[in-house]
C-alpha atoms as a PDB file:
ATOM      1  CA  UNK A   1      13.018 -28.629 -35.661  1.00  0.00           C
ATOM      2  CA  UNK A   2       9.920 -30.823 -35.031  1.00  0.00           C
ATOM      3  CA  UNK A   3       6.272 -29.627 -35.069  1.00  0.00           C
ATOM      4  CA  UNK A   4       5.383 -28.087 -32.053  1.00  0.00           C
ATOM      5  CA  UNK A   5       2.310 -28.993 -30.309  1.00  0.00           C
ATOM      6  CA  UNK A   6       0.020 -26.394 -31.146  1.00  0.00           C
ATOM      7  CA  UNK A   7       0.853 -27.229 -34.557  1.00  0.00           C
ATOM      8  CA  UNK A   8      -0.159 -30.759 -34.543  1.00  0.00           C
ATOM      9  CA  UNK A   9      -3.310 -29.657 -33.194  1.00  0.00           C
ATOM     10  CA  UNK A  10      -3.932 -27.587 -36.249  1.00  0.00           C
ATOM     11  CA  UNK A  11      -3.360 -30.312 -38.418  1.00  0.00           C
ATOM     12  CA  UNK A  12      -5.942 -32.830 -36.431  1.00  0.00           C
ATOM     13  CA  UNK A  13      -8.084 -29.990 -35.888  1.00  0.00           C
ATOM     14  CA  UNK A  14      -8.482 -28.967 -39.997  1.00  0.00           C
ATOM     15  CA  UNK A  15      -8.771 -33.536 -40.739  1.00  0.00           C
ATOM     16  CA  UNK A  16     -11.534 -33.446 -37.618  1.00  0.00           C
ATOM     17  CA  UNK A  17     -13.484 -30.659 -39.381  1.00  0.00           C
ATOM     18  CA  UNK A  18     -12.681 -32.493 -43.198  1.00  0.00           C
ATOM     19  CA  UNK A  19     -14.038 -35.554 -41.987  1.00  0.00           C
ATOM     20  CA  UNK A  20     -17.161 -34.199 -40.174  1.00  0.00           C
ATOM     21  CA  UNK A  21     -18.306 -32.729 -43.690  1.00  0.00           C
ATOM     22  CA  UNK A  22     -18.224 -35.983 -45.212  1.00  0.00           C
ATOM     23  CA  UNK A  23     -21.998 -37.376 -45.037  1.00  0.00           C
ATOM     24  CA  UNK A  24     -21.167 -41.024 -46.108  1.00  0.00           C
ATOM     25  CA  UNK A  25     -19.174 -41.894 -43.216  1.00  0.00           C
ATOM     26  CA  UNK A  26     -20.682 -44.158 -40.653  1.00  0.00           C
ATOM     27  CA  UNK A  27     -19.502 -43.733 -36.562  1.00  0.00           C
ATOM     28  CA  UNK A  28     -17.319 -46.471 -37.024  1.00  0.00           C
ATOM     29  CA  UNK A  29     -15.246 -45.169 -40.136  1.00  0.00           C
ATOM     30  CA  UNK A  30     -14.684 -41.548 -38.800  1.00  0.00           C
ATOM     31  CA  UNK A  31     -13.460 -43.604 -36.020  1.00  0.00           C
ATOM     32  CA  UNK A  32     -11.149 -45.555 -37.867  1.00  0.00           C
ATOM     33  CA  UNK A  33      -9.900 -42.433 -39.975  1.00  0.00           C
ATOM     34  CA  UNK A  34      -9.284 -40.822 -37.168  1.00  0.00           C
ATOM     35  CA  UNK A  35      -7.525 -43.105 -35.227  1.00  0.00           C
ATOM     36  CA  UNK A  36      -5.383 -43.533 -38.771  1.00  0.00           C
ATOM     37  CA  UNK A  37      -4.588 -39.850 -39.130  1.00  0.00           C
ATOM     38  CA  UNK A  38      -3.135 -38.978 -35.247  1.00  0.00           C
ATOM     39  CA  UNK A  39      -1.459 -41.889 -35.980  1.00  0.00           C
ATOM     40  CA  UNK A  40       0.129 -40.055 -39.293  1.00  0.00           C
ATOM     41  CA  UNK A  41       0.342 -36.773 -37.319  1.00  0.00           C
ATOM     42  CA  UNK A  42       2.112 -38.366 -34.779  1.00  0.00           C
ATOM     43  CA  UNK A  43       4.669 -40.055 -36.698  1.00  0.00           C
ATOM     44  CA  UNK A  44       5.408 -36.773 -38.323  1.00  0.00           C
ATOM     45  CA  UNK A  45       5.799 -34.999 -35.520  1.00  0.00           C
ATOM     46  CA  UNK A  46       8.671 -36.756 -34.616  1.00  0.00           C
ATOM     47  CA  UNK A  47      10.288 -35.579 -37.486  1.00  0.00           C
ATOM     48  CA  UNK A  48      13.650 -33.653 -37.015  1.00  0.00           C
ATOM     49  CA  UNK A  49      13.305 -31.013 -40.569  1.00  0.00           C
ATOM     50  CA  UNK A  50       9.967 -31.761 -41.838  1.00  0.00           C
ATOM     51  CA  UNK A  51       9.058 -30.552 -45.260  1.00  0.00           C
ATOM     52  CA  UNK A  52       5.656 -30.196 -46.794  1.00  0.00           C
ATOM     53  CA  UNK A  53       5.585 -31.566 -49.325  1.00  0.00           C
ATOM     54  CA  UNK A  54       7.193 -34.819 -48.205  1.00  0.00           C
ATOM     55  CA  UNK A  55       4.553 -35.219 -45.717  1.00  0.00           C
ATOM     56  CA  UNK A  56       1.729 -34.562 -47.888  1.00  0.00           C
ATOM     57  CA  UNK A  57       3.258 -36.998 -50.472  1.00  0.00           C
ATOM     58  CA  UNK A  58       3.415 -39.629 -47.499  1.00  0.00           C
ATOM     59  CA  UNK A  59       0.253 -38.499 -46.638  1.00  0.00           C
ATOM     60  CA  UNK A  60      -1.328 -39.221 -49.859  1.00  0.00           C
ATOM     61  CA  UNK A  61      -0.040 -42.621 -49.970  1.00  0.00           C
ATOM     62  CA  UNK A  62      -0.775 -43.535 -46.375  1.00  0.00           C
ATOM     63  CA  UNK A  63      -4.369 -41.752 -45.916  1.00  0.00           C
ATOM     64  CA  UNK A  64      -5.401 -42.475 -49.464  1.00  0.00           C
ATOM     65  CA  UNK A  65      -9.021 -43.013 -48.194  1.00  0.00           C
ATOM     66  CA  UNK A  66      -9.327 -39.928 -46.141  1.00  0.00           C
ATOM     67  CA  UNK A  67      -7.784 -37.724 -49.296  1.00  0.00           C
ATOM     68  CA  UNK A  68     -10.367 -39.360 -51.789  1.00  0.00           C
ATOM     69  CA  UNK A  69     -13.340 -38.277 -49.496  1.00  0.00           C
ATOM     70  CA  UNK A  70     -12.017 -34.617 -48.915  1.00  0.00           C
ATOM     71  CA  UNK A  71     -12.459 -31.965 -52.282  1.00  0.00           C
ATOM     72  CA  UNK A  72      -9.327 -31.822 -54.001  1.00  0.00           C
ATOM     73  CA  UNK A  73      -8.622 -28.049 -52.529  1.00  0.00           C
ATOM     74  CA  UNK A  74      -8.425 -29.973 -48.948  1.00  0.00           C
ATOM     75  CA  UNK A  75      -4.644 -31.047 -50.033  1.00  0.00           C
ATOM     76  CA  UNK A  76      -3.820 -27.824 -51.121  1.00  0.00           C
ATOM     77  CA  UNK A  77      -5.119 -25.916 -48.359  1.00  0.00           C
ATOM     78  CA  UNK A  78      -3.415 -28.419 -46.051  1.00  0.00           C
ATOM     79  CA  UNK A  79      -0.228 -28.037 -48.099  1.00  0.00           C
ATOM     80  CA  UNK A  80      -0.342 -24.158 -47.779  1.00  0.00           C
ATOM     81  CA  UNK A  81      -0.785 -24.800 -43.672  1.00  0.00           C
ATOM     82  CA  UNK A  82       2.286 -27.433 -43.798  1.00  0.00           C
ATOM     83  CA  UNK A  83       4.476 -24.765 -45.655  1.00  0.00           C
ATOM     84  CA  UNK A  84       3.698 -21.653 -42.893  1.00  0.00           C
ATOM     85  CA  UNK A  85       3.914 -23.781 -39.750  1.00  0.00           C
ATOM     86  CA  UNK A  86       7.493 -25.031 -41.125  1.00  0.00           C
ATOM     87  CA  UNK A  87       8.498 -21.654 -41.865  1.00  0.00           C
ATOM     88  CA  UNK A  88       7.012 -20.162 -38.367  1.00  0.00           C
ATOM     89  CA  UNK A  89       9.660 -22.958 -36.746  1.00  0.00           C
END
């Protein structure tokens, strides 16, 4: 089963709030990030049997930048959010 899309808004809703706590971003790079995770989100949710912790290890490699700016308890509360939208499917 694929995300549905009230799920994919939770995920780009909890990177838009992780990325407008980060001070050191200019317009331009939140712009950028952005555009780089719906991109991610959207090539997830596309997905057939999506599993957390694939995505966040695809994630990790793919939004490197965006992880490194985030505290390190942004993966694992994003990892907890994966595993209970998968299991609400």
């Amino acid at each position: 089963m694929a995300l549905k899309p009230r799920h994919i808004e939770k995920l780009r809703k909890i990177f838009e709030d992780g990325l407008m706590r980060v001070q050191q971003l200019d317009r331009i790079e939140r712009m950028q990030m952005r555009s780089k995770i719906r991109r991610e989100i959207s090539f997830v949710s596309s997905w057939k049997n999506p599993k957390a912790e694939i995505i966040i290890t695809r994630w990790e490699s793919r939004l490197s930048d965006v992880f490194s700016l985030f505290p390190h308890r942004f993966k694992d509360d994003l990892t907890m959010l994966l595993q209970e939208i998968i299991k609400e499917e």
